[in-house]
PDB file of N, CA and C in Angstrom:
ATOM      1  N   UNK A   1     205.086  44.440  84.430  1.00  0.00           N
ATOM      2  CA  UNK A   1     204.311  45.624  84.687  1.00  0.00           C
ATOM      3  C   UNK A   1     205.244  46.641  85.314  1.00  0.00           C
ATOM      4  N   UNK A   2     205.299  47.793  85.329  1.00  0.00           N
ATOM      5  CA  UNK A   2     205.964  49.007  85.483  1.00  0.00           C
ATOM      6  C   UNK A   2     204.812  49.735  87.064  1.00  0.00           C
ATOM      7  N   UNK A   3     206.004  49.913  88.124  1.00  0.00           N
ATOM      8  CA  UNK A   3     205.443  50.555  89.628  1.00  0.00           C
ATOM      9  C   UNK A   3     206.148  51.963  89.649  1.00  0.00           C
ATOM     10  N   UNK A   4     206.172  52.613  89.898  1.00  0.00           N
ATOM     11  CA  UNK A   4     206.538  54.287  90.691  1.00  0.00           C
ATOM     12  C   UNK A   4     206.093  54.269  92.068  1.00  0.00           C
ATOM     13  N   UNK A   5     207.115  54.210  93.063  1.00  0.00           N
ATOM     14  CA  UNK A   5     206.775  53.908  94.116  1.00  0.00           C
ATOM     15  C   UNK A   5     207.123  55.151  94.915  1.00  0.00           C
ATOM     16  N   UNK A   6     206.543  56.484  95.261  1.00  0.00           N
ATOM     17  CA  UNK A   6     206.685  57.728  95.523  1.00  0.00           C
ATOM     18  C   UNK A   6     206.322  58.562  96.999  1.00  0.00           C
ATOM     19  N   UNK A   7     207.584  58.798  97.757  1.00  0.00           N
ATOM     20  CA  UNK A   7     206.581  59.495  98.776  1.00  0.00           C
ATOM     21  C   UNK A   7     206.982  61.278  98.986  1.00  0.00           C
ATOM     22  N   UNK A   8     205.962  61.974  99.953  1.00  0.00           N
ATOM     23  CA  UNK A   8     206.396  63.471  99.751  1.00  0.00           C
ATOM     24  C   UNK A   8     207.559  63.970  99.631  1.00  0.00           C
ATOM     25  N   UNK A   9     208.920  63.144 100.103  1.00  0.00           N
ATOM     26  CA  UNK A   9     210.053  63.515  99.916  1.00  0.00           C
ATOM     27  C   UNK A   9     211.151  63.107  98.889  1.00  0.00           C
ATOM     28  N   UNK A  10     210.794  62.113  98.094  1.00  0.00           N
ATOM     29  CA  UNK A  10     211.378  61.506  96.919  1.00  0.00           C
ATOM     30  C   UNK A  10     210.803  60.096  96.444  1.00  0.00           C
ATOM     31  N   UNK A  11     211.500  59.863  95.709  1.00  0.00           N
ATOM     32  CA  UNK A  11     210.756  58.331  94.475  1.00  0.00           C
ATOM     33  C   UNK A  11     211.817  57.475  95.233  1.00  0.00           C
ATOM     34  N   UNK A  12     211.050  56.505  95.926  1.00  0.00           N
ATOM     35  CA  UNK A  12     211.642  55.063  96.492  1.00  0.00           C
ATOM     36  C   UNK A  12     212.222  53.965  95.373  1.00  0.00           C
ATOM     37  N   UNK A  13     211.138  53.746  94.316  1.00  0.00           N
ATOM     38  CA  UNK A  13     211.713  52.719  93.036  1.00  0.00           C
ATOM     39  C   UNK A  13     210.627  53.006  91.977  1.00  0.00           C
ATOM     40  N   UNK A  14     211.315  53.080  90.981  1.00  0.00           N
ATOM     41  CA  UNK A  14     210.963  52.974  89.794  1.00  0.00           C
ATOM     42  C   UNK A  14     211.162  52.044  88.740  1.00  0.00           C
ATOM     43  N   UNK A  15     210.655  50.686  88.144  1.00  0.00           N
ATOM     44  CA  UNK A  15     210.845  49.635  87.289  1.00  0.00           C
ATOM     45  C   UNK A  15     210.138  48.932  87.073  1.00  0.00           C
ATOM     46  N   UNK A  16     210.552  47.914  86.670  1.00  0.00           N
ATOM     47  CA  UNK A  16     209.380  46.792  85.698  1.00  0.00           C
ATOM     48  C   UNK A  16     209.462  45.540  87.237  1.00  0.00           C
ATOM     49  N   UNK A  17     208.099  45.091  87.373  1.00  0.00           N
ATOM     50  CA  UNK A  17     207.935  44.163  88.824  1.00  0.00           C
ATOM     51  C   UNK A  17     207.337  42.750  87.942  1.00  0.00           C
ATOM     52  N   UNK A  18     207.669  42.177  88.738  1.00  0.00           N
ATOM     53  CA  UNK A  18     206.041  40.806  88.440  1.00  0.00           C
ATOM     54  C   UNK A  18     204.671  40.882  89.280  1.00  0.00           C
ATOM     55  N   UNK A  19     204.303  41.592  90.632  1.00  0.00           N
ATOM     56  CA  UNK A  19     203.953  41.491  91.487  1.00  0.00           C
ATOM     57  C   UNK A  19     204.061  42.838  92.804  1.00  0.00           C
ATOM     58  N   UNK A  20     203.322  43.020  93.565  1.00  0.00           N
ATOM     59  CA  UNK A  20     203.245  43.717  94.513  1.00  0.00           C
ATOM     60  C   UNK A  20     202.281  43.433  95.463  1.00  0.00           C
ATOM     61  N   UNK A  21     202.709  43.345  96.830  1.00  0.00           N
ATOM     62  CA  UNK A  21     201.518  43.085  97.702  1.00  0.00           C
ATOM     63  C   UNK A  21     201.432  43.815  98.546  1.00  0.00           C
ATOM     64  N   UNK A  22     200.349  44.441  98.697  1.00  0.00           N
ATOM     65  CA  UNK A  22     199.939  46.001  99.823  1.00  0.00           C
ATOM     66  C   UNK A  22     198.824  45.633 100.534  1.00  0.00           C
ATOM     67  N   UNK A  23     199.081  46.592 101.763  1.00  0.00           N
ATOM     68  CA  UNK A  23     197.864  46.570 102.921  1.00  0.00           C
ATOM     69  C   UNK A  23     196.943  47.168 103.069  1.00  0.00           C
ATOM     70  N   UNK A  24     196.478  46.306 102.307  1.00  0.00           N
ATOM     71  CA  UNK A  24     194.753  47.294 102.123  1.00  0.00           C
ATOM     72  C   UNK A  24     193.938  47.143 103.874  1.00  0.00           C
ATOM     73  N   UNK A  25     192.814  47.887 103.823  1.00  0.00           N
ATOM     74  CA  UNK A  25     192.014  47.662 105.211  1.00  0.00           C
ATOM     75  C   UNK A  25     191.310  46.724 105.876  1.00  0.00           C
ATOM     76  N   UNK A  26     191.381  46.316 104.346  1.00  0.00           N
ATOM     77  CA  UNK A  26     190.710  44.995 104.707  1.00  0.00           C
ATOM     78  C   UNK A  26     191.494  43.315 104.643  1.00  0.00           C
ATOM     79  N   UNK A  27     192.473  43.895 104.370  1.00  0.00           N
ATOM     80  CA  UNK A  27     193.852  42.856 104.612  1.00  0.00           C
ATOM     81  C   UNK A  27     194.601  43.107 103.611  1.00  0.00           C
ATOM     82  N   UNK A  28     195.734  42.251 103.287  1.00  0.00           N
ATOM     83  CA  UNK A  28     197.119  42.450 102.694  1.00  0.00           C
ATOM     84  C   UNK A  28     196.077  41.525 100.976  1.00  0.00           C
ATOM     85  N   UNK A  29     196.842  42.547  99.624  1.00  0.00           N
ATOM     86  CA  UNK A  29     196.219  42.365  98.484  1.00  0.00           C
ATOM     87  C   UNK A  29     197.811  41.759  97.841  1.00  0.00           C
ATOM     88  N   UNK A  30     197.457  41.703  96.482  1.00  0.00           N
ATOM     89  CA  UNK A  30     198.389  41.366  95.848  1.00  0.00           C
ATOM     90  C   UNK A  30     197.935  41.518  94.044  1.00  0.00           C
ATOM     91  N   UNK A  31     198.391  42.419  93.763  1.00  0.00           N
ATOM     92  CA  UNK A  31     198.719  42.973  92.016  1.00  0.00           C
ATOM     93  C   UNK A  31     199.566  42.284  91.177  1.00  0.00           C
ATOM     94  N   UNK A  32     198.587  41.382  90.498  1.00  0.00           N
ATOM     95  CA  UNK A  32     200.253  40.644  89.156  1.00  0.00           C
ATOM     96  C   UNK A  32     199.346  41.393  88.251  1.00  0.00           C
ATOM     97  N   UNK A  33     200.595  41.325  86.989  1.00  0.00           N
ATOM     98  CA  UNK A  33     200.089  41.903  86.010  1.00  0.00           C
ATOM     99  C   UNK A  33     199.384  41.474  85.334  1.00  0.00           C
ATOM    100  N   UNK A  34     198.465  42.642  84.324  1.00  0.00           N
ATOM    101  CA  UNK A  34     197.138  42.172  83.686  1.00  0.00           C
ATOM    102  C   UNK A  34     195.916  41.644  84.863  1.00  0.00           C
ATOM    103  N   UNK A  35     196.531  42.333  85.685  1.00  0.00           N
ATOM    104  CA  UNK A  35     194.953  42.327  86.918  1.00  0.00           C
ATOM    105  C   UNK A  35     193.903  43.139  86.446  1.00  0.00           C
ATOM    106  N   UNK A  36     192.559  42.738  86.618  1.00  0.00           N
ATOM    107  CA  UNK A  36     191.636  43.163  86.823  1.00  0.00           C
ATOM    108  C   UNK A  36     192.073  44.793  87.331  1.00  0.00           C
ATOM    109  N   UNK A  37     191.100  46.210  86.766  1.00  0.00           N
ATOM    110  CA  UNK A  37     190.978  47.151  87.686  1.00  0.00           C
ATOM    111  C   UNK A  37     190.447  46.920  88.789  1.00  0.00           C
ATOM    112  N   UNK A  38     191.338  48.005  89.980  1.00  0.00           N
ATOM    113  CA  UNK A  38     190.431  47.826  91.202  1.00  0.00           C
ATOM    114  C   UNK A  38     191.176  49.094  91.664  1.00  0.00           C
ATOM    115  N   UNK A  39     190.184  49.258  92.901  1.00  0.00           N
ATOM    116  CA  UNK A  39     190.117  50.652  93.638  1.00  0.00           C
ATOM    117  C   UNK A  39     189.976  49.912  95.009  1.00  0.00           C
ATOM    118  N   UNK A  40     191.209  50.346  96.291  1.00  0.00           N
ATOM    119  CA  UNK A  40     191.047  49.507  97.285  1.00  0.00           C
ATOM    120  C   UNK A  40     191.439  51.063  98.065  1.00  0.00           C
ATOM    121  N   UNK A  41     191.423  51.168  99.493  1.00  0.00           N
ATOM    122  CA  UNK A  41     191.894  51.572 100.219  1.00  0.00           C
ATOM    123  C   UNK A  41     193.551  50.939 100.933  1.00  0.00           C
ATOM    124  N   UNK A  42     193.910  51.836 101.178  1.00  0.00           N
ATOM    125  CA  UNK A  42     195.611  51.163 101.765  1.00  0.00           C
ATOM    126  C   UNK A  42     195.519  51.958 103.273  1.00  0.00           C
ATOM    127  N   UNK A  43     196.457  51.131 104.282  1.00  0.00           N
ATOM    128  CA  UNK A  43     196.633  51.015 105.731  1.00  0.00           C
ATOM    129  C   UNK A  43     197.835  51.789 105.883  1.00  0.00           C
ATOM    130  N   UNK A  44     198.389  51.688 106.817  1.00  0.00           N
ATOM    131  CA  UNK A  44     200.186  51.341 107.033  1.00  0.00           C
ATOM    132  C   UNK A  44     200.740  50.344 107.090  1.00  0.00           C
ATOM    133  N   UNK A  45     201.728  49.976 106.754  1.00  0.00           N
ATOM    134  CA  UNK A  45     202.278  48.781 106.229  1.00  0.00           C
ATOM    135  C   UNK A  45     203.178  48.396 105.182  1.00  0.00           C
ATOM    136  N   UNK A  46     203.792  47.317 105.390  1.00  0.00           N
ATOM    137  CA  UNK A  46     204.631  46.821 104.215  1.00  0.00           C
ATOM    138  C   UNK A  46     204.394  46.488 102.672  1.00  0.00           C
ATOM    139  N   UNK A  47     205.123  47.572 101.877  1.00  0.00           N
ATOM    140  CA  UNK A  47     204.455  47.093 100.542  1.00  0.00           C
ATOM    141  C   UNK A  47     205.912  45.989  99.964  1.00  0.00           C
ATOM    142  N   UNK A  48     205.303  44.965  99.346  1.00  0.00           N
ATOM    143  CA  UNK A  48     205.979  43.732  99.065  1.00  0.00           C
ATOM    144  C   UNK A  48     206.866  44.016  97.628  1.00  0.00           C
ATOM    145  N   UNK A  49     207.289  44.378  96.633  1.00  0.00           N
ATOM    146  CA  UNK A  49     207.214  44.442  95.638  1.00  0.00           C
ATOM    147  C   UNK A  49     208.659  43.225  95.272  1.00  0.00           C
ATOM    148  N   UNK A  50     207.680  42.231  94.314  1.00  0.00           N
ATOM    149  CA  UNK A  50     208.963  40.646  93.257  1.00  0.00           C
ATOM    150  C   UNK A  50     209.221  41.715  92.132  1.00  0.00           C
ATOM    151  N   UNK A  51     211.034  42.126  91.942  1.00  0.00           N
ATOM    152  CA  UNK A  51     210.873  42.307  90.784  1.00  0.00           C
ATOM    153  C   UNK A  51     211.573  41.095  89.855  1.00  0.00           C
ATOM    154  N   UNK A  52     211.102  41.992  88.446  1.00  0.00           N
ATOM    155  CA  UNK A  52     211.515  41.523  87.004  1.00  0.00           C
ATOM    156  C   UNK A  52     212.664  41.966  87.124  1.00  0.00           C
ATOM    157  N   UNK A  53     213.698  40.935  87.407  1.00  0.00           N
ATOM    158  CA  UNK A  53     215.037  41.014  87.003  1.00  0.00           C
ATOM    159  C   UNK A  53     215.139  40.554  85.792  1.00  0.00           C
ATOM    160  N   UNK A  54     214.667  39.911  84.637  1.00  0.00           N
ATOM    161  CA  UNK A  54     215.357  40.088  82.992  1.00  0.00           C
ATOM    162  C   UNK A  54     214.957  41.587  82.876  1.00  0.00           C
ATOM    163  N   UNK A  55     214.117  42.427  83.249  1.00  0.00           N
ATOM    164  CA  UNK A  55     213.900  43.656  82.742  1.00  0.00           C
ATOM    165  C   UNK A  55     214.297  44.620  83.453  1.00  0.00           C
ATOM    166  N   UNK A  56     215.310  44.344  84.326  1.00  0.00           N
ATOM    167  CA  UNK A  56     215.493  45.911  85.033  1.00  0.00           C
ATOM    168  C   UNK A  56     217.273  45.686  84.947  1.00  0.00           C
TER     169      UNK A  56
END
C-alpha cells in the first residue's frame, strides 16, 4: 500500500509500506493493506510506519 506522510512544512515520506500504526483517541490503531474503510480521529503521537522494502 502507498502512505504520503505530510506536514505544513514539507513531505516526511513518501512509498509503498506493509503497515502503519497511529494514535487515534481512543488508542493506538493499525492499517495493513486492503483494510476495511475507516474514519478515526488522531492524538499526538508516534506514527509507526513497516516498510515494503522489495518495493521501495
Amino acid at each position: 500500500m502507498k502512505i504520503q506522510i505530510i506536514t505544513p512544512e514539507k513531505e516526511l515520506y513518501q512509498g509503498d509500506i506493509l503497515s502503519v500504526k497511529l494514535p487515534g483517541t481512543d488508542g493506538e490503531f493499525e492499517i495493513l493493506n486492503n483494510h476495511a474503510a475507516i474514519i478515526s480521529t488522531l492524538t499526538k503521537g508516534e506514527i509507526k510506519v513497516k516498510i515494503d522494502n522489495e518495493n521501495n
